[in-house]
Protein backbone atom coordinates (compact mmCIF):
# COMPACT_ATOMS: atom_id res chain seq x y z
CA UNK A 1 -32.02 -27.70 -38.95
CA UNK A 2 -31.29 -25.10 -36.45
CA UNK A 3 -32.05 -25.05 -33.00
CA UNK A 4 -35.05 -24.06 -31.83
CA UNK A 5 -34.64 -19.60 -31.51
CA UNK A 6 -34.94 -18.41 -28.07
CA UNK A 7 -35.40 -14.39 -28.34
CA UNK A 8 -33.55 -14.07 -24.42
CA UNK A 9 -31.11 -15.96 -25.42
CA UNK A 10 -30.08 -14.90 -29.06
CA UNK A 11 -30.42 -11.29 -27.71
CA UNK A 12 -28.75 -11.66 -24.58
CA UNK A 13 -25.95 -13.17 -27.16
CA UNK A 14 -26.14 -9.83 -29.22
CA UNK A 15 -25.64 -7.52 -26.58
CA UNK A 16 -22.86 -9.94 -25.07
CA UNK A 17 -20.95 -9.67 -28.71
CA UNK A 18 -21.34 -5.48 -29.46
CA UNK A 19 -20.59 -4.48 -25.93
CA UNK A 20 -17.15 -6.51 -25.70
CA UNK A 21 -16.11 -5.56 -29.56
CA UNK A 22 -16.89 -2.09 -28.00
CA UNK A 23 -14.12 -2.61 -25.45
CA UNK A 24 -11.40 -3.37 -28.02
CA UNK A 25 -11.23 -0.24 -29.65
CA UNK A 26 -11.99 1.68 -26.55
CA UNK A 27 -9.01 0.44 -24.60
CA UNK A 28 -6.62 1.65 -27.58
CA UNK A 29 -8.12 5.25 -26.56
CA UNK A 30 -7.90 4.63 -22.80
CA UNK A 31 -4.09 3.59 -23.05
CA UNK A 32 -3.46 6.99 -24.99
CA UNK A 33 -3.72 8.36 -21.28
CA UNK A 34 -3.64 5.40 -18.33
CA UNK A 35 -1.29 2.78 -17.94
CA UNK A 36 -3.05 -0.82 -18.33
CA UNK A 37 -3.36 -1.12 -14.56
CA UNK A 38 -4.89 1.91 -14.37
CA UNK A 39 -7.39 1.48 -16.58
CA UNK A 40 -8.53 -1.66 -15.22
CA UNK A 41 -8.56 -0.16 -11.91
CA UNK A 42 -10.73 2.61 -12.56
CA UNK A 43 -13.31 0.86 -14.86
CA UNK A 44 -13.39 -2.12 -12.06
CA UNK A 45 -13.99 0.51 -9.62
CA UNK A 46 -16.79 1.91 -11.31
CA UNK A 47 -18.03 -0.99 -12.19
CA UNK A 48 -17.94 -2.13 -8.68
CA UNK A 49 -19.98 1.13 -7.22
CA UNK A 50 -22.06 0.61 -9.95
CA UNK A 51 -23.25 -2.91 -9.10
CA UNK A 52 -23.13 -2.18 -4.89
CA UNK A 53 -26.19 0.56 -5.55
CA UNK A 54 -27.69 -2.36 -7.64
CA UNK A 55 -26.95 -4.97 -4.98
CA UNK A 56 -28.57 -2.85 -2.26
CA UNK A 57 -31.93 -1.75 -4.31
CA UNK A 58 -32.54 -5.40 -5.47
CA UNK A 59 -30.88 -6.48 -1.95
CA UNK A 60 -28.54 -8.78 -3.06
CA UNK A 61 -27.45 -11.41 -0.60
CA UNK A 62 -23.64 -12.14 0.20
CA UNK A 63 -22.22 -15.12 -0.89
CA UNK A 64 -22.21 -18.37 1.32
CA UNK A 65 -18.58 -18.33 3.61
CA UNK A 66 -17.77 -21.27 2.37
CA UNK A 67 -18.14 -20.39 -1.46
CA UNK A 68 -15.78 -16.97 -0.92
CA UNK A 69 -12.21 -18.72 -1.71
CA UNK A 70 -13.02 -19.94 -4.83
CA UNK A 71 -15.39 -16.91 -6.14
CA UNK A 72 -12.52 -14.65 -5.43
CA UNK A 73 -10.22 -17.01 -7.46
CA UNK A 74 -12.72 -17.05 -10.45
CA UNK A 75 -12.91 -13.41 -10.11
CA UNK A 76 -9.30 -12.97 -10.07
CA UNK A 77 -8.76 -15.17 -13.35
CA UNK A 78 -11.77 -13.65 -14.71
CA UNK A 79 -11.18 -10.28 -14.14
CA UNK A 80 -7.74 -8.84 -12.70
CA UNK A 81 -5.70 -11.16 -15.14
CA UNK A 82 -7.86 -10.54 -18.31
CA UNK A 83 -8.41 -7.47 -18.03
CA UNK A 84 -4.83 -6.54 -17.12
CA UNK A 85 -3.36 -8.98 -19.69
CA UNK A 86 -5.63 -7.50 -22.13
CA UNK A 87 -4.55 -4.52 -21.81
CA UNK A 88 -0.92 -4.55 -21.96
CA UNK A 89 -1.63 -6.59 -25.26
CA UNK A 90 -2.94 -3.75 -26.40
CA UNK A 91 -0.02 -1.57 -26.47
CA UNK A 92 1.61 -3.85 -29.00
CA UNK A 93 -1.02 -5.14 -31.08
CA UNK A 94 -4.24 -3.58 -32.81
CA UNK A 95 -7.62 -3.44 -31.12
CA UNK A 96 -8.49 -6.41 -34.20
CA UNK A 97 -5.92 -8.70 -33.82
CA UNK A 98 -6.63 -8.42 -30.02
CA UNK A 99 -10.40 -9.85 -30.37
CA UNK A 100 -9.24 -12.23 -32.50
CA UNK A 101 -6.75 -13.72 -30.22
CA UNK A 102 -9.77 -13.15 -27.70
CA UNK A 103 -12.12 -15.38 -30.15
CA UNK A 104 -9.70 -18.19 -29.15
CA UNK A 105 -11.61 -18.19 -25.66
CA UNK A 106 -14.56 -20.52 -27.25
CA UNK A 107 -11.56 -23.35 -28.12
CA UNK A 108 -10.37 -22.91 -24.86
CA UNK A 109 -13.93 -23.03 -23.06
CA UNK A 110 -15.04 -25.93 -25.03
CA UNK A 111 -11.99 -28.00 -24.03
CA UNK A 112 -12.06 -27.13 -20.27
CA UNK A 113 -15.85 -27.96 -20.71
CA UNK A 114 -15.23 -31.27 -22.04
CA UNK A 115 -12.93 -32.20 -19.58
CA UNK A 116 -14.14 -31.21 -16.59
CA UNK A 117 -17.77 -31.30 -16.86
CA UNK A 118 -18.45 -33.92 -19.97
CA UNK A 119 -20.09 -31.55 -21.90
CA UNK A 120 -21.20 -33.04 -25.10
CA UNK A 121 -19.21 -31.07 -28.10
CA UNK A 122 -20.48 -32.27 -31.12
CA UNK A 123 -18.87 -32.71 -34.98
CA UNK A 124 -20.50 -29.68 -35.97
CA UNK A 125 -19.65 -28.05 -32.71
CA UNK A 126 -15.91 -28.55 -33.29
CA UNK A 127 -16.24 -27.82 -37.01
CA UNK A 128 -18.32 -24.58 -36.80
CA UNK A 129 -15.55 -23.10 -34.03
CA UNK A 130 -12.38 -24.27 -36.45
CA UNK A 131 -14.58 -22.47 -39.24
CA UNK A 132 -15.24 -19.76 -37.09
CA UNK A 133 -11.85 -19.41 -35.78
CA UNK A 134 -10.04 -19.69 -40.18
CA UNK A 135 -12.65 -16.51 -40.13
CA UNK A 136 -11.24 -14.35 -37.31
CA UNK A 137 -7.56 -15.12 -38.53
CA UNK A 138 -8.47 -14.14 -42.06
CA UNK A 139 -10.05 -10.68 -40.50
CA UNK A 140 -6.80 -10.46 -38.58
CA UNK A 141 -4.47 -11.34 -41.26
CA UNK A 142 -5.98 -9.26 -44.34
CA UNK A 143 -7.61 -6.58 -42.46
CA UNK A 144 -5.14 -5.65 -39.27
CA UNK A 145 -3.41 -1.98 -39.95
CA UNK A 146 -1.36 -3.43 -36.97
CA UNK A 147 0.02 -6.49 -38.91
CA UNK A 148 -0.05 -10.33 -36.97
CA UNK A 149 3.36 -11.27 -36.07
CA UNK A 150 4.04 -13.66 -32.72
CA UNK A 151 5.25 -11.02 -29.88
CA UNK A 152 5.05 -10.83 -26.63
CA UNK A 153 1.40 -9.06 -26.72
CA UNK A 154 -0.16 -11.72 -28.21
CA UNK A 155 1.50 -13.82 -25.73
CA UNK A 156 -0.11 -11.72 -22.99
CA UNK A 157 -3.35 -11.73 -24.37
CA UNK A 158 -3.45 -15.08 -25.32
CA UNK A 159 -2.76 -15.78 -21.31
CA UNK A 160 -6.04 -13.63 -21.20
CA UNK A 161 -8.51 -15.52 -23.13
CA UNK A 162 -7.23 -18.59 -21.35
CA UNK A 163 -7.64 -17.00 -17.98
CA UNK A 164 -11.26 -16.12 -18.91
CA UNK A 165 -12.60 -19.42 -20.57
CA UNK A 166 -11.48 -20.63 -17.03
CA UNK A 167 -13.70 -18.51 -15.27
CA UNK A 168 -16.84 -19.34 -17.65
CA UNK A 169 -15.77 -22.85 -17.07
CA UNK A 170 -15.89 -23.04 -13.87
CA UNK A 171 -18.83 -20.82 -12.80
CA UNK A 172 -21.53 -22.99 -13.79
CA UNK A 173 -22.63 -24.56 -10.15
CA UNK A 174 -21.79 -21.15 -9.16
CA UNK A 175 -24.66 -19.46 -11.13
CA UNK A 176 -26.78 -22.21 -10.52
CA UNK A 177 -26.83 -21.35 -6.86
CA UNK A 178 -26.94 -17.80 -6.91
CA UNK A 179 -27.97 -17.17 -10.40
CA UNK A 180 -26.27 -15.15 -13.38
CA UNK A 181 -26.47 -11.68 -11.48
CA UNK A 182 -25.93 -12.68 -8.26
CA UNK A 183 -22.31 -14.35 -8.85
CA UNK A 184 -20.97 -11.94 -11.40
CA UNK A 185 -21.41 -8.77 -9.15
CA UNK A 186 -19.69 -11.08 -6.43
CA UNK A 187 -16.99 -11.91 -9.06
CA UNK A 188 -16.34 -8.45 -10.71
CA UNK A 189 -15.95 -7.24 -6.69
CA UNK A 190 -13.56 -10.17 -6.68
CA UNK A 191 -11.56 -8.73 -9.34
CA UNK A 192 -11.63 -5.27 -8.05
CA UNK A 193 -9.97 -6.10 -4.62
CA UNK A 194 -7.07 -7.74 -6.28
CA UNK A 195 -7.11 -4.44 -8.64
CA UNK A 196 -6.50 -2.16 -5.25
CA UNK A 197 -3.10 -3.00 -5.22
CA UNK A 198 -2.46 -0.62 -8.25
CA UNK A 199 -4.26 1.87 -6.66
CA UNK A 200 -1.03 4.25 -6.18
CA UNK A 201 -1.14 7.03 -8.56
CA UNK A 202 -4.28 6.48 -10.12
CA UNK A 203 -5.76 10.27 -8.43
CA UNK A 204 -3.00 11.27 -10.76
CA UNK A 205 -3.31 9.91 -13.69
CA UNK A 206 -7.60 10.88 -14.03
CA UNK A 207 -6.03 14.56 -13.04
CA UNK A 208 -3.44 14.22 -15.74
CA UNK A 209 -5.81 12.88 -18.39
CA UNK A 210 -7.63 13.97 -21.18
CA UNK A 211 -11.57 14.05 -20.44
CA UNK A 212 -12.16 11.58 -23.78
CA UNK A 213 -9.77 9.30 -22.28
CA UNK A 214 -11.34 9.49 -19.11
CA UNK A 215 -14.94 9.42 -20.06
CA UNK A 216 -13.83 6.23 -22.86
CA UNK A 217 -12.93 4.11 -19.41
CA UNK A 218 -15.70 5.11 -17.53
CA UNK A 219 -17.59 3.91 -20.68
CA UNK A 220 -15.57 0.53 -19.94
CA UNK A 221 -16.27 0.38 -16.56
CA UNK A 222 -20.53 0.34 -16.98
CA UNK A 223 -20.46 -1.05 -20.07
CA UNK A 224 -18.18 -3.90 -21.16
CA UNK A 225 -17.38 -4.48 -17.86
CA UNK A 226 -20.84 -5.21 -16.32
CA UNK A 227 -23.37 -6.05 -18.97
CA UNK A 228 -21.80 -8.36 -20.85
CA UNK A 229 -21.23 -10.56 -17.71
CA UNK A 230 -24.41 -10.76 -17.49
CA UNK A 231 -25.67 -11.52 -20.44
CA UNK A 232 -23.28 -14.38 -20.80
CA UNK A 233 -23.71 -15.74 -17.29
CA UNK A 234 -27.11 -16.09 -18.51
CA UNK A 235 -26.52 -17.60 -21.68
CA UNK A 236 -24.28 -20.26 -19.73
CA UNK A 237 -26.97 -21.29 -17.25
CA UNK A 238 -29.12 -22.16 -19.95
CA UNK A 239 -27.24 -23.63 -22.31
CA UNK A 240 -23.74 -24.47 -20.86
CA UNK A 241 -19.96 -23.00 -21.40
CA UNK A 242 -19.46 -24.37 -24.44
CA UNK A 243 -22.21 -23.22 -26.45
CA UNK A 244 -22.54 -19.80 -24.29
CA UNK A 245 -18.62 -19.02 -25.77
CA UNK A 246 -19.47 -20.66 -29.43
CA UNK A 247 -21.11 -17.28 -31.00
CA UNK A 248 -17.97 -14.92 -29.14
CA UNK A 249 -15.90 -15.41 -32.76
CA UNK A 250 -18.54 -12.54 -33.96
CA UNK A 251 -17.14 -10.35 -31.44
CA UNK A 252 -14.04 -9.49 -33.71
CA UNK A 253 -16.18 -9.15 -36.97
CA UNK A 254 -18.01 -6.39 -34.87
CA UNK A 255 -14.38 -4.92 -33.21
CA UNK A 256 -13.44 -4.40 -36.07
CA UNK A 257 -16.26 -2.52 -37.37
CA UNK A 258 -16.76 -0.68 -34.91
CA UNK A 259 -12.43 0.46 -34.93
CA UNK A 260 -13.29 1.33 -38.03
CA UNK A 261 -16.34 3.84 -37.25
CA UNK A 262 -14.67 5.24 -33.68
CA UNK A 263 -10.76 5.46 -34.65
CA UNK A 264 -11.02 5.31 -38.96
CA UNK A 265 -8.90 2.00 -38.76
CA UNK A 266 -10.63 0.57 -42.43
CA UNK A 267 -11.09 -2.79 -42.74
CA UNK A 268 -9.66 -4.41 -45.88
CA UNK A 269 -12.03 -6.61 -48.37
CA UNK A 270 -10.00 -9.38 -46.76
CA UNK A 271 -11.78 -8.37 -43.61
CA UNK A 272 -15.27 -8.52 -45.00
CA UNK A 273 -14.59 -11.87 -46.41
CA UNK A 274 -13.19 -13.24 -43.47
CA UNK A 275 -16.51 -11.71 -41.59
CA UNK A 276 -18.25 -13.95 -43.34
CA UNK A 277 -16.21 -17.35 -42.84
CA UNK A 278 -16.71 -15.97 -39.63
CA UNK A 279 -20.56 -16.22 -39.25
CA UNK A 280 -21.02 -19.52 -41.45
CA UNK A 281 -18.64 -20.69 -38.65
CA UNK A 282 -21.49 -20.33 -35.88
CA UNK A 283 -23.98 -21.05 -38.11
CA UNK A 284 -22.39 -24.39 -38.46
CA UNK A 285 -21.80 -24.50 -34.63
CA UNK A 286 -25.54 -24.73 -34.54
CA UNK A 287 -26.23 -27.21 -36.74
CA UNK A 288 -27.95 -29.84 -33.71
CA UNK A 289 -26.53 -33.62 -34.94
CA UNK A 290 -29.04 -35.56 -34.17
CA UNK A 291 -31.61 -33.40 -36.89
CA UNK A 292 -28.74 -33.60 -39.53
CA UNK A 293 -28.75 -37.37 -38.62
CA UNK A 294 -32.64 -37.47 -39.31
CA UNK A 295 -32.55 -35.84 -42.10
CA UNK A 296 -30.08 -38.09 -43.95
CA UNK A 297 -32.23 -40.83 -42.71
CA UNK A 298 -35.40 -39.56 -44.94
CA UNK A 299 -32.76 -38.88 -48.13
């Protein structure tokens, strides 16, 4: 038996999955024109304005002086070094085999989880992500116009989606004190003052670019950047890291649909089938123990 639907939560869990899949193909277009630091920059910046006219409507209060160090640490892991990493992935591998290597972050979270905070990972929990994970590498594998061979940008990006589970690791306490919104403006600002330090040249480059490239990461910056943080922040308080990461394999089935609409990158059949691997993956994930338990119990 499933677990019980929430509507917030399975939608907050949609929009968490299409945005990010969003940003995979989008960065390809970005790095046509800005150098990865660049575009993290400028979609952090814009992000970051973005969420101060927020702050001050809804009058957002700063977080406690104590708390600072270790927000800006989070923010740094969870945004300057993925981001960053991320993108200089990118320029060596394909927007798919990027979200796949991404979908590792849910294997990474769950572990940290486990470890640190004794969150309860179930059979089906670890079955449904290995599932899950088979799924994205098939998608990779079969259905990557970039190929999958070990170089140094999956490397880098790997370094990413460890950087990240980190982050949704260890902001729990932190969004139960200040709640999801709260902590991830104060993290994505976070992020963006360790970003400043690229800030040389960057006038340039938005003078020098195309307006498709330009618009694409300002696209990034409101978008992928902001929303989705939310959404999963929320997820997280209510159910924990583990199971807030579990469904984040989808993200790649969705990348590389989406590729395939925005920059005609066509998914093999290979693709399709892994997409489906894919989703019995979380659908296994979901599978609560202790009603599979009961319900041998009445066979």
């Amino acid at each position: 038996m499933l677990k019980t639907l929430d509507i917030k939560i399975i939608s907050a869990h949609f929009i968490t999955i299409i945005l990010w899949a969003s940003a995979f193909p989008g960065i390809r277009v970005a790095l046509t024109a800005y150098s990865p630091e660049h575009i993290s920059l400028l979609r952090l910046l814009v992000g970051s304005f973005v969420l101060i006219i927020i702050a001050i409507i809804t009058k957002t209060p700063l977080p406690a002086l104590k708390d600072i160090p270790i927000i800006l640490f989070l923010g740094f892991l969870g945004f300057t070094v993925y981001q960053v990493a991320l993108n200089y992935g990118e320029q060596t591998i394909s927007a798919g085999v990027a979200s796949l290597l991404v979908s590792t972050t849910p294997i990474f979270t769950a572990l940290l989880a486990v470890v640190f905070y004794r969150e309860k990972r179930g059979l089906w929990g670890w079955v449904g992500s290995i599932v899950g994970f088979c799924g994205v590498a098939f998608i990779s594998v079969g259905g990557s116009t970039g190929g999958f061979s070990l170089n140094m940008g999956i490397i880098i990006v790997l370094i990413a989606s460890l950087s990240e589970s980190i982050y949704f690791v260890f902001q729990h306490r932190f969004l139960e004190k200040y709640g999801a919104i709260p902590f991830t403006m104060y993290a994505i600002w976070s992020g963006t003052i360790f970003m400043l330090i690229f800030s040389p040249g960057l006038g340039e480059a938005i003078l020098n670019a195309p307006l498709n490239a330009t618009l694409v990461t300002l696209y990034l910056g409101i978008f992928p950047t902001i929303i989705p943080y939310f959404t999963l922040a929320y997820v997280t308080s209510q159910t924990g890291a583990a199971e807030a990461t579990s469904t984040l394999y989808l993200t790649s089935v969705f990348a590389f649909l989406i590729a395939w609409i925005w920059l005609g990158e066509v998914p093999h059949s290979s693709a399709i089938t892994g997409g489906l691997i894919t989703l019995a993956g979380v659908f296994i994930s979901n599978i609560k123990k202790e009603y599979v338990i009961n319900a041998q119990s009445l066979n």
